[in-house]
Protein backbone atom coordinates (compact mmCIF):
# COMPACT_ATOMS: atom_id res chain seq x y z
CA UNK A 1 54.67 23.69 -8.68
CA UNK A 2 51.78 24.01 -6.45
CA UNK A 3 51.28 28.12 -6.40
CA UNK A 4 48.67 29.69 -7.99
CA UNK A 5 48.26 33.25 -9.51
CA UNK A 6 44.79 35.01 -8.60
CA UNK A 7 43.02 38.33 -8.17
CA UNK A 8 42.57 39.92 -5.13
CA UNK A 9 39.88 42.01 -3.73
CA UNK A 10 41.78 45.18 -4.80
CA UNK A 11 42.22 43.93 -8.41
CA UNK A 12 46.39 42.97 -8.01
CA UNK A 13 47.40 39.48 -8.95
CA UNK A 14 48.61 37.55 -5.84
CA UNK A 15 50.70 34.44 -5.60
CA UNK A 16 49.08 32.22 -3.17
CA UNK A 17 49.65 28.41 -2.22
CA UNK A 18 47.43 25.80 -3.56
CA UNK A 19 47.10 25.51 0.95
CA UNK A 20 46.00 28.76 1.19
CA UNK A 21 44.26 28.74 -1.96
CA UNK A 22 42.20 25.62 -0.80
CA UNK A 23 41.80 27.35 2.80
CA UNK A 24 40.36 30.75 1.18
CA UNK A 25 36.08 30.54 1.84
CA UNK A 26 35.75 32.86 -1.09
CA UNK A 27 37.51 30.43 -3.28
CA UNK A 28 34.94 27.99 -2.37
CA UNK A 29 31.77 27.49 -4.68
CA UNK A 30 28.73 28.98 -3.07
CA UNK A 31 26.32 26.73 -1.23
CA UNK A 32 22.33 27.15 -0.92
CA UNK A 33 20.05 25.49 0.89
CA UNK A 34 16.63 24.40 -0.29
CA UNK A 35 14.32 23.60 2.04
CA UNK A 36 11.25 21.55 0.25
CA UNK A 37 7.39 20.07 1.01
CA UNK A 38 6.37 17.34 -1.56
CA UNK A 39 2.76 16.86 -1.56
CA UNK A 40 0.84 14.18 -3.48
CA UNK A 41 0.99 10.29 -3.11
CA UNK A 42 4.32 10.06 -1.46
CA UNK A 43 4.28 8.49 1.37
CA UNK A 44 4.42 4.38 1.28
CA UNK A 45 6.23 4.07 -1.80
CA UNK A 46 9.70 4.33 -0.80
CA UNK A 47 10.50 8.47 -1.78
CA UNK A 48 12.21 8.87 1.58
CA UNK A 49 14.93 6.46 1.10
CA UNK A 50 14.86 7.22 -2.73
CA UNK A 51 15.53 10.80 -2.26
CA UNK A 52 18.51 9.54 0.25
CA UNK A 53 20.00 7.65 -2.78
CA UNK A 54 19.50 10.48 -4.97
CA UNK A 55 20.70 13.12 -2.80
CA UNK A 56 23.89 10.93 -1.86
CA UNK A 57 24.22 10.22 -5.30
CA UNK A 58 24.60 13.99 -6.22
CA UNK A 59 26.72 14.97 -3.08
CA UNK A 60 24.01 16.75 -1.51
CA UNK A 61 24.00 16.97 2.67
CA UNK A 62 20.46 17.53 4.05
CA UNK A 63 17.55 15.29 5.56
CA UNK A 64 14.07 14.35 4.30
CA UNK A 65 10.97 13.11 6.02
CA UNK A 66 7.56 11.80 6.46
CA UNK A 67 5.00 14.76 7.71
CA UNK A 68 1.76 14.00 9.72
CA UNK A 69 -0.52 15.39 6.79
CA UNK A 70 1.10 13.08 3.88
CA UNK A 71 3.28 14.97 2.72
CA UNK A 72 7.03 14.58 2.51
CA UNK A 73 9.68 17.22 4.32
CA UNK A 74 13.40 17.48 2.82
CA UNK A 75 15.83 20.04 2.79
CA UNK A 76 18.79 20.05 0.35
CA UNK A 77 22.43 21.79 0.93
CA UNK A 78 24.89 21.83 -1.95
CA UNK A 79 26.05 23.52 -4.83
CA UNK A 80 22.86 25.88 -6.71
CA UNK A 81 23.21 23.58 -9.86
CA UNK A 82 23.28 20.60 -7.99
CA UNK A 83 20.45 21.29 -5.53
CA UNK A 84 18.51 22.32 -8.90
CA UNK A 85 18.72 19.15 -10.08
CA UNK A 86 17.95 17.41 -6.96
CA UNK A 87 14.44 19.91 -6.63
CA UNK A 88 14.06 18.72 -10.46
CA UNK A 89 13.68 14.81 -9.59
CA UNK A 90 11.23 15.67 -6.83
CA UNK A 91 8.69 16.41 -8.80
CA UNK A 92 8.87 12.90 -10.37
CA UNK A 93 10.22 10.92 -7.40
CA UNK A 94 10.51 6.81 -7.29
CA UNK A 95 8.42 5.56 -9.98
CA UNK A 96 5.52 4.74 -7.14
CA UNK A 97 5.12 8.38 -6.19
CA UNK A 98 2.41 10.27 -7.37
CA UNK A 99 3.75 13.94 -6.84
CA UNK A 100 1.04 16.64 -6.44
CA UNK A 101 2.88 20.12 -5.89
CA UNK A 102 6.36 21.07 -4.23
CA UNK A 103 6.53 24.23 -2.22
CA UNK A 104 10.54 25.90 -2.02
CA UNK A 105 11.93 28.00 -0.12
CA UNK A 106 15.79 29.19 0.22
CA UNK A 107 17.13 29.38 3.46
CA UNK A 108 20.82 30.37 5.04
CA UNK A 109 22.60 26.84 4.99
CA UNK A 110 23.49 25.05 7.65
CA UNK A 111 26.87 23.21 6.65
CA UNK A 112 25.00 19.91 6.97
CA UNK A 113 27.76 17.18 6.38
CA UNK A 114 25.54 13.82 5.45
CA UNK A 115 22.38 13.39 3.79
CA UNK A 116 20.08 11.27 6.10
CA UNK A 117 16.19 10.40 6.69
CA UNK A 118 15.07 12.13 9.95
């Protein structure tokens, strides 16, 4: 059987395909975009393409790079638990890093489909 019983906006249980369940953007879990500054001793020791690994490890879409004043540039797109965890391991970084201070801000996301240095 591949229908599915839900609530809709006016309270009223609905029988919906798993299709048009799948198909529904309110069914989806919310995305959020981060996007981050990592200051500290972080360029040279490899957090660019560790932050790939990490952020294509987790699922995340987004881009990170190098800034002309040392500091590191990334922004994160994802689920809010997931991106949460990805801000989390910034502040640490590869085990080279030295991380000073992270500065976040949210932003409207993009729908960013890779995760990629830039």
């Amino acid at each position: 059987m591949n229908d599915c019983i839900v609530h809709n906006k006016q309270g009223r249980l609905e029988l919906l395909s798993l299709d048009q369940l799948m198909n529904n953007p309110t069914s989806q879990p919310k995305q959020i975009r981060a996007h981050v500054l990592i200051s500290g001793k972080v360029q040279g020791v490899g957090y660019r393409y560790a932050t790939v690994d990490t952020a294509s490890q987790l699922g995340l879409s987004g881009w990170v790079r190098n800034l002309p004043d040392g500091r590191v540039e990334a922004v994160f797109e994802g689920s809010p638990e997931i991106v949460e965890e990805m801000i989390r391991w910034c502040y640490q970084g590869p085990p080279a890093a030295m991380v000073k201070d992270i500065a976040v801000e949210y932003e409207q996301p993009e729908g960013l489909r890779r995760f990629f240095v830039k």
